[in-house]
Every structure is written in C-alpha cells, then in structure tokens.
C-alpha atoms as a PDB file:
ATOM      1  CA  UNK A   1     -17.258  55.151 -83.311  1.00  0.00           C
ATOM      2  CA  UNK A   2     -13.984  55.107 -85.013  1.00  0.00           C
ATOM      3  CA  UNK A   3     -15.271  53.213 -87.918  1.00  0.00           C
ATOM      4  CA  UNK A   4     -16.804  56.075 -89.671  1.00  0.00           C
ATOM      5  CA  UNK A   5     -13.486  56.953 -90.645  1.00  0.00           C
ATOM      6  CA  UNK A   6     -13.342  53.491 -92.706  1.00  0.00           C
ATOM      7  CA  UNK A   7     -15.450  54.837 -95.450  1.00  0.00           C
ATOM      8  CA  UNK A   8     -15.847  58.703 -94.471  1.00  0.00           C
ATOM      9  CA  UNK A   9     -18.702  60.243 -95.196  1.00  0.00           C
ATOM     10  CA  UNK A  10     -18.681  62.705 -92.006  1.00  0.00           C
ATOM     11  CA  UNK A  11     -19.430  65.649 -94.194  1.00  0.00           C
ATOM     12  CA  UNK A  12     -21.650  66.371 -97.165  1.00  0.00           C
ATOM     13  CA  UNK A  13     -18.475  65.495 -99.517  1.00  0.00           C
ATOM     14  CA  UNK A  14     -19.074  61.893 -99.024  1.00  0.00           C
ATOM     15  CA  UNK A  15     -15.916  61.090 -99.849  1.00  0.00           C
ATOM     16  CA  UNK A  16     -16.267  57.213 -98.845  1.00  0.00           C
ATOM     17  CA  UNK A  17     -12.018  56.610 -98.398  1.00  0.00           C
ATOM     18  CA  UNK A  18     -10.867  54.580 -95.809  1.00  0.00           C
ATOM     19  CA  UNK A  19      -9.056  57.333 -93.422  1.00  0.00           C
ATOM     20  CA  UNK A  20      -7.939  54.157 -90.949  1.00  0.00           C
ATOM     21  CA  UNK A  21      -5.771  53.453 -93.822  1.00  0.00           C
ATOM     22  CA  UNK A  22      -4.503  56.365 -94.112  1.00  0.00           C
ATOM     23  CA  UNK A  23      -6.669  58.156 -97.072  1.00  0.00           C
ATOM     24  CA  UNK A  24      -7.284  61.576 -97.359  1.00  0.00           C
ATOM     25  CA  UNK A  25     -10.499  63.066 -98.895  1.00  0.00           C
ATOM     26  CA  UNK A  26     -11.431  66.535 -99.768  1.00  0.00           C
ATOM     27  CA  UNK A  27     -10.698  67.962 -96.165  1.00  0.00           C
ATOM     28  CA  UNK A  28      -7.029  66.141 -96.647  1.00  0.00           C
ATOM     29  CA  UNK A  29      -7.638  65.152 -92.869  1.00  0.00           C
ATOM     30  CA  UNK A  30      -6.439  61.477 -92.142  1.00  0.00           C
ATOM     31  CA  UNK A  31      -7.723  59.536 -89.000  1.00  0.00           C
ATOM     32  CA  UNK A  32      -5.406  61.278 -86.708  1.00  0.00           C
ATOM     33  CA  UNK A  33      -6.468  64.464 -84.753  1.00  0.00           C
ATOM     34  CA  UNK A  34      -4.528  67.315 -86.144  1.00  0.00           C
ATOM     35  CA  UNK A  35      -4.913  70.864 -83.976  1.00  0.00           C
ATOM     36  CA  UNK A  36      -3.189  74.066 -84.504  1.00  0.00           C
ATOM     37  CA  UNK A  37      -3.838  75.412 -80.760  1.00  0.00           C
ATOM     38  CA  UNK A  38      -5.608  75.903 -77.738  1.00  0.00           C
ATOM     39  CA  UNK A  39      -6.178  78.613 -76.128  1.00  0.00           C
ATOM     40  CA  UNK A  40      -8.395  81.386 -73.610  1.00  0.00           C
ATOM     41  CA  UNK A  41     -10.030  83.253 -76.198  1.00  0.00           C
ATOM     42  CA  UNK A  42     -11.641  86.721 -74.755  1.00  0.00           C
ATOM     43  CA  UNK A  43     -12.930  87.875 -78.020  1.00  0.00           C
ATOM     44  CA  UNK A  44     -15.934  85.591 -79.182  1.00  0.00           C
ATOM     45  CA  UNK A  45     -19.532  87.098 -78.352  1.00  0.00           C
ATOM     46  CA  UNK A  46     -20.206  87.838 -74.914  1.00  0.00           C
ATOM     47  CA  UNK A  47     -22.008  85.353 -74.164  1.00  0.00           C
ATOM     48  CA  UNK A  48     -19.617  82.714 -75.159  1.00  0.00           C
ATOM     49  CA  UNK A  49     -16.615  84.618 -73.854  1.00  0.00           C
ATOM     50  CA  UNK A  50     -17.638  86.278 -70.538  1.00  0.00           C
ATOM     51  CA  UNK A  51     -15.220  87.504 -68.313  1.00  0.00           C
ATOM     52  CA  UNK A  52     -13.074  84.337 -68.165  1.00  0.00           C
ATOM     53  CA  UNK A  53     -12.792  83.632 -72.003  1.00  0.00           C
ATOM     54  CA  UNK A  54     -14.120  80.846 -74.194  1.00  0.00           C
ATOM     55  CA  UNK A  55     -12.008  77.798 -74.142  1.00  0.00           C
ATOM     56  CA  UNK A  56     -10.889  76.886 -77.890  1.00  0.00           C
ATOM     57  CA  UNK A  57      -9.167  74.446 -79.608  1.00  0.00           C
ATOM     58  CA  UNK A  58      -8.611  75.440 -83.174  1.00  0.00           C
ATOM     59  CA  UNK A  59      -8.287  71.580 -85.237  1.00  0.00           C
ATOM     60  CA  UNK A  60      -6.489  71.920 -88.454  1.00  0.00           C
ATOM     61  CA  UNK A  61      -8.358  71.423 -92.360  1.00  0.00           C
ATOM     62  CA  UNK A  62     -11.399  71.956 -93.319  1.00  0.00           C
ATOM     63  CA  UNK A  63     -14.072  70.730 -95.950  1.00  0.00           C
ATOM     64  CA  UNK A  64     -14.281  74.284 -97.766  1.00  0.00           C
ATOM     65  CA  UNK A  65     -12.037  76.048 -99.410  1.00  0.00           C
ATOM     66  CA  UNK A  66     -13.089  79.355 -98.468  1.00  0.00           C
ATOM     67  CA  UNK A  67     -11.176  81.869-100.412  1.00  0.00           C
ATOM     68  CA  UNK A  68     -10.928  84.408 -97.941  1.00  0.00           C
ATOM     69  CA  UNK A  69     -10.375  82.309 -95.090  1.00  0.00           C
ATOM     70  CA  UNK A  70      -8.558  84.208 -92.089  1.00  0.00           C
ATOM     71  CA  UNK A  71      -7.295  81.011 -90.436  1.00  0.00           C
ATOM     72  CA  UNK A  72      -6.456  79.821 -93.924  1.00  0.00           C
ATOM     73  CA  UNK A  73      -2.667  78.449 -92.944  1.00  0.00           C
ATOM     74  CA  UNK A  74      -4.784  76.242 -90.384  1.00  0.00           C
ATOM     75  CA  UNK A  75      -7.670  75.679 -92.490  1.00  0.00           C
ATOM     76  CA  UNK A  76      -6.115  75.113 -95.637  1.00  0.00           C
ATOM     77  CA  UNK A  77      -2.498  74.858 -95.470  1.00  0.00           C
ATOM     78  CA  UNK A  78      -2.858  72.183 -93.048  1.00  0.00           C
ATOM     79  CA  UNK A  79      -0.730  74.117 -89.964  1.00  0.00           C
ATOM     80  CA  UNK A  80      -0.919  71.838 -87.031  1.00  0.00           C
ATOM     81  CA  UNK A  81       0.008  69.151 -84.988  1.00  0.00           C
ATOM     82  CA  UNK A  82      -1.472  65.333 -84.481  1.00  0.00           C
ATOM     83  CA  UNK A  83      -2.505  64.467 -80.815  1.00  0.00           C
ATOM     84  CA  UNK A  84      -4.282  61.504 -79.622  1.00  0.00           C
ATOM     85  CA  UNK A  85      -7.987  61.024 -78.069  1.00  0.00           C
ATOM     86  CA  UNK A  86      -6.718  60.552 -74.852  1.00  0.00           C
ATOM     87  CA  UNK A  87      -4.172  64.109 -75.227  1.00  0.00           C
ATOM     88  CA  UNK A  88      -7.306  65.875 -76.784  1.00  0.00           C
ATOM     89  CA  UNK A  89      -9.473  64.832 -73.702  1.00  0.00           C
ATOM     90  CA  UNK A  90      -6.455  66.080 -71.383  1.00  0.00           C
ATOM     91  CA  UNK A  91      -6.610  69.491 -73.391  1.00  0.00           C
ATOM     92  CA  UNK A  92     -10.445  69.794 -72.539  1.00  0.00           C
ATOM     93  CA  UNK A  93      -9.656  69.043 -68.721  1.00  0.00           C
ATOM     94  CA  UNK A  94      -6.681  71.286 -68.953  1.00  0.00           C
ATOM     95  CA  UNK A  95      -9.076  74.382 -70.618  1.00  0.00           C
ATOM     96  CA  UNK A  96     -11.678  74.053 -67.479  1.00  0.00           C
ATOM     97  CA  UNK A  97      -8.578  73.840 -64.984  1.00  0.00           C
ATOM     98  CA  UNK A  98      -8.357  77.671 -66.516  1.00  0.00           C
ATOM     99  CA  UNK A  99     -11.758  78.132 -65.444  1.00  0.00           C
ATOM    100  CA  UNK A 100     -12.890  79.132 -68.621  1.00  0.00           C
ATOM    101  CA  UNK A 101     -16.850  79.469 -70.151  1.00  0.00           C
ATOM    102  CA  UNK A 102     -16.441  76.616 -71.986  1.00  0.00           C
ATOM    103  CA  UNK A 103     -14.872  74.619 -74.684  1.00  0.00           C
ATOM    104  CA  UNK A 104     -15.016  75.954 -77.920  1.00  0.00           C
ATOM    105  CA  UNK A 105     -14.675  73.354 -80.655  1.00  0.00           C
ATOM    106  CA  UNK A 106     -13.386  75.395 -83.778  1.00  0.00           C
ATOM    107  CA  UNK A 107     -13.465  73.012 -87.160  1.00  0.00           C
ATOM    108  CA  UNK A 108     -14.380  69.991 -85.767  1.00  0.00           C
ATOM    109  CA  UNK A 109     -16.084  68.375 -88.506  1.00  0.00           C
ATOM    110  CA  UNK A 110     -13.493  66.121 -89.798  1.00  0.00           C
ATOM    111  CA  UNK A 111     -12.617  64.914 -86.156  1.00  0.00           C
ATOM    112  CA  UNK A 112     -16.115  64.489 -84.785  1.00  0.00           C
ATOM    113  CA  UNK A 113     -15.695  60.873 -84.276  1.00  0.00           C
ATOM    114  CA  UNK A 114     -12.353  60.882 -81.972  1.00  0.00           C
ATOM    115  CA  UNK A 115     -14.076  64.061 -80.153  1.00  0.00           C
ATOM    116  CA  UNK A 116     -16.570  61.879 -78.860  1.00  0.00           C
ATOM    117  CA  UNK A 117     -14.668  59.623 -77.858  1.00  0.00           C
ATOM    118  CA  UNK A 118     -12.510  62.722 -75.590  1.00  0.00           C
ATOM    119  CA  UNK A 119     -15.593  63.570 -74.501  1.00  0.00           C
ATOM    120  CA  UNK A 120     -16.684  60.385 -72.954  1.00  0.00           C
ATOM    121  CA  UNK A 121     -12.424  60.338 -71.459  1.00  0.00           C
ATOM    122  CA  UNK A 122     -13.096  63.794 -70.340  1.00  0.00           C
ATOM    123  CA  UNK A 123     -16.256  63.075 -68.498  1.00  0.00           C
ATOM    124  CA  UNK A 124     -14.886  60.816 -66.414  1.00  0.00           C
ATOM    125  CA  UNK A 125     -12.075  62.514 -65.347  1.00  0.00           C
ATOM    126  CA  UNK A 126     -15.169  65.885 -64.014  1.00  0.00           C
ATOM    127  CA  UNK A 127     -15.482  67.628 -67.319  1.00  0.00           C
ATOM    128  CA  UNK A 128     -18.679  69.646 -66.568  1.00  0.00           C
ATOM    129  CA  UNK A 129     -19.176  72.623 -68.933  1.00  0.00           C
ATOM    130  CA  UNK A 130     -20.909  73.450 -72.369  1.00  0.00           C
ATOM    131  CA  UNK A 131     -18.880  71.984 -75.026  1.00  0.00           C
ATOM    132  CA  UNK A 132     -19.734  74.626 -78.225  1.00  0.00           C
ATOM    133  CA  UNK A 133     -19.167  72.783 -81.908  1.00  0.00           C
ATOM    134  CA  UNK A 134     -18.034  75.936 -83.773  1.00  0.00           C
ATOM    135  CA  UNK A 135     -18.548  74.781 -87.362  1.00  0.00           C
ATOM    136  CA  UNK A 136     -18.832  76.007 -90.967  1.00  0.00           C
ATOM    137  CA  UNK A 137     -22.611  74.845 -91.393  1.00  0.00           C
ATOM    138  CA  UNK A 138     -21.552  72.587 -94.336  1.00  0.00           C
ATOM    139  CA  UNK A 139     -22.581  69.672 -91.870  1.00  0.00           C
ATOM    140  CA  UNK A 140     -24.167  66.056 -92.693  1.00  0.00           C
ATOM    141  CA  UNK A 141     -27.393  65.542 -90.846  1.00  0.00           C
ATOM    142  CA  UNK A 142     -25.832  61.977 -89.845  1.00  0.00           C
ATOM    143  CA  UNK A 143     -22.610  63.648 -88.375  1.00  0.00           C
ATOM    144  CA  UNK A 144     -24.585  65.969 -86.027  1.00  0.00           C
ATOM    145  CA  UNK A 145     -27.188  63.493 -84.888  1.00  0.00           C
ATOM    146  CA  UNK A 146     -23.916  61.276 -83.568  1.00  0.00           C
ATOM    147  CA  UNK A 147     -23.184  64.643 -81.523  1.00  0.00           C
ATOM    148  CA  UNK A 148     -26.363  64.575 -79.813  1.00  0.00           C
ATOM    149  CA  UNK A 149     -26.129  64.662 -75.849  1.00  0.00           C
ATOM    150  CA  UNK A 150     -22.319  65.482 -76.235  1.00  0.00           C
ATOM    151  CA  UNK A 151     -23.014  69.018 -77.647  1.00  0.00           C
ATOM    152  CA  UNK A 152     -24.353  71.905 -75.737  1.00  0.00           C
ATOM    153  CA  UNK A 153     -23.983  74.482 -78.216  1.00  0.00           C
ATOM    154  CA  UNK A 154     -23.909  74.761 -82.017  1.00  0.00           C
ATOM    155  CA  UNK A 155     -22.391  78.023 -83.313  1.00  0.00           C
ATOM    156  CA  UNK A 156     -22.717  77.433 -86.850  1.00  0.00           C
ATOM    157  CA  UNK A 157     -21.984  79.684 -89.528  1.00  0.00           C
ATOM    158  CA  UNK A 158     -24.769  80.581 -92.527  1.00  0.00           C
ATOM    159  CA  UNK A 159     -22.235  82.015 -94.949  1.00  0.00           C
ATOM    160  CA  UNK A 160     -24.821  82.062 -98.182  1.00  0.00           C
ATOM    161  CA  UNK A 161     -28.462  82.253 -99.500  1.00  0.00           C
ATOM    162  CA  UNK A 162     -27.343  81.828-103.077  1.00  0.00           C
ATOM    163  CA  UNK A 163     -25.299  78.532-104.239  1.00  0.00           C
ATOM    164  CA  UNK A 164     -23.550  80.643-106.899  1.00  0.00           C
ATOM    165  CA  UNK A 165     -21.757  83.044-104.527  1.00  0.00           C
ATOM    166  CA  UNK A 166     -21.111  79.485-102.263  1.00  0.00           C
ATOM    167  CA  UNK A 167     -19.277  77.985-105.636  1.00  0.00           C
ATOM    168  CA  UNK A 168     -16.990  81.144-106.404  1.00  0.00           C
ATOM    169  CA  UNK A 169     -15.745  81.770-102.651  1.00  0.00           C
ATOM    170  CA  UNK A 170     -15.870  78.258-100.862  1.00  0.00           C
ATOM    171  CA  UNK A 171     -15.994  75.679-103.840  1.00  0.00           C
ATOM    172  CA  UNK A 172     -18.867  74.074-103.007  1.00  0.00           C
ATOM    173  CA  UNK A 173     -22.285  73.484-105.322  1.00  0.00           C
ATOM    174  CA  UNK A 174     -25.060  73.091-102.516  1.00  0.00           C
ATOM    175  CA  UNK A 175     -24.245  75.022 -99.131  1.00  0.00           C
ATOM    176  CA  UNK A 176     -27.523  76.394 -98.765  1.00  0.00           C
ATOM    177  CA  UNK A 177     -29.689  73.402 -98.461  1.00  0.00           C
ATOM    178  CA  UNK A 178     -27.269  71.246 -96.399  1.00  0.00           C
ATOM    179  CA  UNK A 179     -26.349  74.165 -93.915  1.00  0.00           C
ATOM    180  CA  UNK A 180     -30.069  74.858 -93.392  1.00  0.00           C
ATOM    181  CA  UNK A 181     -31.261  71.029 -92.830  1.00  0.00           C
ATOM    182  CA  UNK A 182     -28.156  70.802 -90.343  1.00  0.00           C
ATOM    183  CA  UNK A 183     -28.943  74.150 -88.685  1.00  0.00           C
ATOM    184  CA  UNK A 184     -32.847  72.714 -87.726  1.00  0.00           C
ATOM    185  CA  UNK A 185     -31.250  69.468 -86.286  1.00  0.00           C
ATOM    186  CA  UNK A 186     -28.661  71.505 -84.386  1.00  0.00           C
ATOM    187  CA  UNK A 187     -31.960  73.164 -82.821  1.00  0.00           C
ATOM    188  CA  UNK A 188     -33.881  70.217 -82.579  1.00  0.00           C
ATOM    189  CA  UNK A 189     -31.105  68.802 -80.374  1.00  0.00           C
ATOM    190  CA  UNK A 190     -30.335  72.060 -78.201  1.00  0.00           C
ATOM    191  CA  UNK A 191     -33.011  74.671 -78.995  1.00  0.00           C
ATOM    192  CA  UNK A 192     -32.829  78.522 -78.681  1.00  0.00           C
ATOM    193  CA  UNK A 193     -30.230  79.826 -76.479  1.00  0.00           C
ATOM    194  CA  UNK A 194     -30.154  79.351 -72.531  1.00  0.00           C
ATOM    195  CA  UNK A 195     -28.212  81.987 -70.854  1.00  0.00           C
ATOM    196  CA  UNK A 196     -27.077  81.725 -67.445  1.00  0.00           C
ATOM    197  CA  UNK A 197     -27.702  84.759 -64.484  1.00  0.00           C
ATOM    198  CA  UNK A 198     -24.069  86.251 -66.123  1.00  0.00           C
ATOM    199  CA  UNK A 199     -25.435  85.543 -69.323  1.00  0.00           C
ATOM    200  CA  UNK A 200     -23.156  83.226 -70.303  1.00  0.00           C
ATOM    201  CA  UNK A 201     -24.884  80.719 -73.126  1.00  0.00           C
ATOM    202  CA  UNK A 202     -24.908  77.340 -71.681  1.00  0.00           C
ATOM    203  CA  UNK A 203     -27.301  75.560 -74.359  1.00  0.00           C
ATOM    204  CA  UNK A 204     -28.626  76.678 -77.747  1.00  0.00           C
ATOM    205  CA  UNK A 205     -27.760  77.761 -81.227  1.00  0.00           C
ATOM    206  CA  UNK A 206     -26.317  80.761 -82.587  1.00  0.00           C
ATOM    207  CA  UNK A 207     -25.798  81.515 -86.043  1.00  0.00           C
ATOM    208  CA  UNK A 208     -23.062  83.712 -87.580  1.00  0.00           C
ATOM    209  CA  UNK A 209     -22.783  85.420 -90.789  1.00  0.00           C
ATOM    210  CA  UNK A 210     -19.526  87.030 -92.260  1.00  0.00           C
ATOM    211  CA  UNK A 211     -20.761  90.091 -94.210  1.00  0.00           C
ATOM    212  CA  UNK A 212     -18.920  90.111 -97.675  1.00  0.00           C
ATOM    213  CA  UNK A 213     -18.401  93.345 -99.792  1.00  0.00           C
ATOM    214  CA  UNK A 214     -20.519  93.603-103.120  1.00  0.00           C
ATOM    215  CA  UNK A 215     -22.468  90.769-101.684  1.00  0.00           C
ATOM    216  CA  UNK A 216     -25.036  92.918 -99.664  1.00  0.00           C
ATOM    217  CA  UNK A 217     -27.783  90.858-101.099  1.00  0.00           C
ATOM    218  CA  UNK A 218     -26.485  87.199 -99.617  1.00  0.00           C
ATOM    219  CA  UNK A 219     -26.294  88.972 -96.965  1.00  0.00           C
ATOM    220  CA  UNK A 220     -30.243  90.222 -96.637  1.00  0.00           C
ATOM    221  CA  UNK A 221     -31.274  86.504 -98.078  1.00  0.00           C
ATOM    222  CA  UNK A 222     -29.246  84.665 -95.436  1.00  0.00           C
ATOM    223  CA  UNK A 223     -31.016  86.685 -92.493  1.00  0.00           C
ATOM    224  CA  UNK A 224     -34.309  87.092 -94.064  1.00  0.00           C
ATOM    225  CA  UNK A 225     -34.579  83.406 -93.965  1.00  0.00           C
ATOM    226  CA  UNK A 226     -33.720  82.860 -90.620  1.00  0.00           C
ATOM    227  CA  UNK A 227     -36.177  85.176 -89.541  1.00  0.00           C
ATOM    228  CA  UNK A 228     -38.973  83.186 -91.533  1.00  0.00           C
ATOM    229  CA  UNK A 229     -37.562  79.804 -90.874  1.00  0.00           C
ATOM    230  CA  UNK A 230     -35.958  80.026 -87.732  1.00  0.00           C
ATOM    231  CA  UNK A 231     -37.223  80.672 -84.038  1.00  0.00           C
ATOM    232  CA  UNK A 232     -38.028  83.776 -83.255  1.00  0.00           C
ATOM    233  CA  UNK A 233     -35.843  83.237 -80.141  1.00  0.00           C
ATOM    234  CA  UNK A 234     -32.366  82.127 -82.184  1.00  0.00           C
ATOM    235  CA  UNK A 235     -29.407  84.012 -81.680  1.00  0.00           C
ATOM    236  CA  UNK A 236     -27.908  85.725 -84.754  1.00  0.00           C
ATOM    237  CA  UNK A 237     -24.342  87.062 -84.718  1.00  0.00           C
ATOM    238  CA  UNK A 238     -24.055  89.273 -87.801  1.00  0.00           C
ATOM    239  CA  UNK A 239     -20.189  89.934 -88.472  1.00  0.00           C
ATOM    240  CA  UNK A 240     -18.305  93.190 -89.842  1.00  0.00           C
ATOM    241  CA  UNK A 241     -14.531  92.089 -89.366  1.00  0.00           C
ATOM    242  CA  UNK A 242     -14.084  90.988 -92.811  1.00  0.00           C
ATOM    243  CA  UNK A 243     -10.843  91.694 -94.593  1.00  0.00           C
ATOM    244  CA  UNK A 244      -8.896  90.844 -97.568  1.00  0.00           C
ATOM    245  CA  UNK A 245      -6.706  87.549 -97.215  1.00  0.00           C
ATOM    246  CA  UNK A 246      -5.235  84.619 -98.444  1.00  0.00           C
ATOM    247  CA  UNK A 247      -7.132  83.878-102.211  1.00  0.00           C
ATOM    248  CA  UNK A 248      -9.268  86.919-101.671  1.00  0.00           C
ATOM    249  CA  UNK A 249      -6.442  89.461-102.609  1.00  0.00           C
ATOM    250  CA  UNK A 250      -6.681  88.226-106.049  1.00  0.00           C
ATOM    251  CA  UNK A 251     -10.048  88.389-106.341  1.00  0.00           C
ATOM    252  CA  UNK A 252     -11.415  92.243-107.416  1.00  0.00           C
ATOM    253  CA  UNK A 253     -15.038  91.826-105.909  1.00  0.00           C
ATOM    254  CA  UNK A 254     -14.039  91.074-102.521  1.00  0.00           C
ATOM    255  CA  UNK A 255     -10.577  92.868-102.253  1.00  0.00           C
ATOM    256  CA  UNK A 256     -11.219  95.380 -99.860  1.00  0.00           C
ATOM    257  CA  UNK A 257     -12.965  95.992 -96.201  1.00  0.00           C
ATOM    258  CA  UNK A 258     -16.799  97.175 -95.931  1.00  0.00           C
ATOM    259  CA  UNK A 259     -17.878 100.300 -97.088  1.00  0.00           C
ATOM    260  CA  UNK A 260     -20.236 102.490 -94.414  1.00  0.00           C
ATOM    261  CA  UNK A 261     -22.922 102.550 -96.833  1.00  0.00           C
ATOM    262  CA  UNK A 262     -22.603  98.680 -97.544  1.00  0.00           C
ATOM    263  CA  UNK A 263     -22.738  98.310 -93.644  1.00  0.00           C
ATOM    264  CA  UNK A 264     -25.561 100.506 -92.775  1.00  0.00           C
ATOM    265  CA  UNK A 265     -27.190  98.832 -95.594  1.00  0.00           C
ATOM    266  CA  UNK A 266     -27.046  96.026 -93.277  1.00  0.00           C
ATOM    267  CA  UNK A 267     -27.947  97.206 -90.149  1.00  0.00           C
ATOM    268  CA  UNK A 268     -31.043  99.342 -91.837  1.00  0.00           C
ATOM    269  CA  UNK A 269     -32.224  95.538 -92.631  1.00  0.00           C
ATOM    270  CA  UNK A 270     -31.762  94.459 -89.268  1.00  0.00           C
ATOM    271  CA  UNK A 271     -34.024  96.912 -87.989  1.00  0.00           C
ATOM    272  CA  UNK A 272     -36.441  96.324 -90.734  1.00  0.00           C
ATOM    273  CA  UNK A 273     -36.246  92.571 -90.135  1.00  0.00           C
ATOM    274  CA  UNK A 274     -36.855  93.314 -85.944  1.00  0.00           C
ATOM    275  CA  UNK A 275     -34.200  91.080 -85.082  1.00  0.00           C
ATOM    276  CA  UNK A 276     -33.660  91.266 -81.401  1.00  0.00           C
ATOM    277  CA  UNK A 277     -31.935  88.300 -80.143  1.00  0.00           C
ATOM    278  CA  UNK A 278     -28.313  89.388 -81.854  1.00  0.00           C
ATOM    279  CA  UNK A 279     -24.768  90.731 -81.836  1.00  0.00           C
ATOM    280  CA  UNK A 280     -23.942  93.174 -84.279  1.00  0.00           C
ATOM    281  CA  UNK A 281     -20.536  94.305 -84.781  1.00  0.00           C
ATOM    282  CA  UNK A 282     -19.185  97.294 -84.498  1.00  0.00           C
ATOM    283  CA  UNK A 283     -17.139  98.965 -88.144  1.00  0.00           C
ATOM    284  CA  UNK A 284     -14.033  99.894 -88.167  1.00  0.00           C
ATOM    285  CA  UNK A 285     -11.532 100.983 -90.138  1.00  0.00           C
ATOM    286  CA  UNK A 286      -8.589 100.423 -89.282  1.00  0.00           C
END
C-alpha cells in the first residue's frame, strides 16, 4: 500500500513525486503521518457526535488552499506533529477506549495509504466502530475505491457549483466535476445514511456545504444538484458558521459574517427544494 506514495497521485493534483524519498507535492505532505490533534469532539452534527462525542483526529496539510480556511495553521501552515502507523492505530484504539461515536478522520487525503494500514493494526487489536473520512471532496476516484470496506462514512464537503468561485477561494481549476464523481463512489461504497436506535450514523454519506457571503448563488447550484443527482435519502448538512479568517480578511467579497437576508435566502431554497434529510444551522451573530 505504501507504494502509492512513490509516485503520488492520491489526489486529483497528480503530482507523480516520489514522497518515500522524501518529495513534497502540492499538499507539501511527505510520506510521514503528520497530525495536529486528537480529540472528543461534541460539536459535529448530531448524528456523528451524540452524547459521547465524535472521535477526531485532525492530520495536518491539505490539497487546497482554501482562503478562508478556519483550521488554516493546520491546513496550511503545516501545524503538527509526525507519528507512525503503528502510533496512529494506537490513537484510534485509544479514541474508542473513550467510548466515543466514532473516529472521525479530518484531512485524510494525503495519508490515506498509512491509514489503511492503522486500520488493519487497529482491527486486530478490537477496533469496532464507524471510521468517518471527513474530507474536502477534491478526492481521486482511485484514492477512495482503495478505502472501500475500511470506510463507514464519507462526510465530504461540496464547497462549489461554479469552477470560477473554486479558482478564486481554493486555487483549484476543476472542483466541481472531481468532487461530484468522488461523491457517487463514496455512495456507491456506503449508500444513504444508516442511523442507529440513538440515531447515531453508523454507515452512509453526508454532504456539507459552507455558505459563503455574496456567493448565495453557489450556494443554490451546489444543493440544487444534489437534489437532482443525488438520493433522495442523502444527508445534507448546510453550514452558517462562516467567518472571516486567515486570506479571507483581505479579500472584500467575503470579509464579513452572513447577512439575515443572505441566510434566509438560503433556507427559503431549502424549503423550496423539500430537502428533508438535513441539518441546518442555526445564525448567529456573535
């Protein structure tokens, strides 16, 4: 499994550099496991978090540059630490020893070889609940089809319908198409979501969307396609919490919070699209 780092092409960058020997490519992660924490997280949805919290492990880079990212000294300053499979594997144990939901896989995508290779460790030593891969959607078909059987839930992210706004705020020139193709093999492999009698997700996809200001409109396109694409029975978790950081202060279209009208824009469309299987966050402003 490890010799998909020899020429990496793990993501859509295709970078082809020999991480074994110590080359970087665009998500500057070498063939090391690099993690910034792990932790009981209580404030996922509710059906990943429950009452006992979701268990994460954040892993440092990331193949976009996201210009407002709000884990940006993990994601693109590179804040971590390296570990090894077999300390990774003891982190998973460790997490269900805490009796959390699950384990929640944050930025995995450079990593996803050595995390199947902690999964198989893990196994063995009686790791038994859903493993969640908690990923940007900017996701080689290849990469996910290697995660089959080791996966029991994809929470990917659909940040945009239109390429343009993906090339200003993340860098990259075709998110659409890839994230879409990857989101249909992530429910090939898993389907809609399975909730247990606490309903707590134990199988399935769920899609999240980060609602940008003066970008209403990517907004609309990104959910009116997974209505018409999509199950009717796929989770959607539409997203409010946006803020101003990192890149994005400097940036006039996106330096500020939601308006109300901008977010009842949103929730107006909602209803007009029926959406029913969704979370829907709350606005504040604070």
């Amino acid at each position: 499994m490890l010799e998909k780092l020899e020429k990496c092409k793990l993501c859509p960058h295709n970078c082809e550099v020999n991480r074994n020997d110590g080359k970087i490519g665009r998500c500057r992660s070498n063939d090391k496991i690099k993690i910034a924490l792990y932790s009981t997280h209580n404030f996922e949805e509710p059906c990943i978090s429950g009452k006992k919290g979701s268990g994460t492990v954040f892993f440092s880079n990331c193949n976009l540059n996201c210009v407002f990212c709000q884990n940006y000294e993990i994601s693109q300053l590179g804040k971590g630490k390296e570990i090894s499979i077999e300390e990774l594997s003891e982190i998973f144990i460790k997490q269900q020893e805490n009796e959390v939901e699950n384990i929640n896989l944050v930025t995995p995508t450079s990593y996803v070889p050595q995390i199947i290779e902690a999964i198989k460790i893990a196994r063995k030593k009686g790791l038994n609940i859903p493993i969640i891969y908690n990923t940007n959607g900017y996701e080689n078909i290849e990469t996910i089809k290697m995660l089959d059987g080791y996966i029991d839930v994809y929470l990917p992210d659909l940040k945009y319908a239109k390429n343009e706004t993906a090339k200003k705020f993340s860098k990259i020139d075709n998110y659409f198409e890839v994230a879409a193709k990857a989101i249909k093999e992530m429910i090939k492999q898993v389907g809609t979501p399975k909730l247990d009698e606490n309903g707590i997700i134990k199988k399935g996809v769920m899609i999240r969307h980060l609602v940008l200001p003066n970008n209403i409109e990517n907004s609309k396109k990104v959910l009116k396609w997974i209505v018409e694409n999509l199950p009717k029975k796929i989770y959607i978790s539409v997203m409010a919490q946006y803020f101003p950081t990192y890149k994005a202060k400097e940036i006039d279209e996106i330096n500020r919070k939601l308006t109300k009208e901008e977010w009842k824009q949103i929730e107006d469309y909602i209803e007009e699209l029926e959406i029913e299987n969704g979370y829907v966050q709350e606005l504040r402003r604070t």
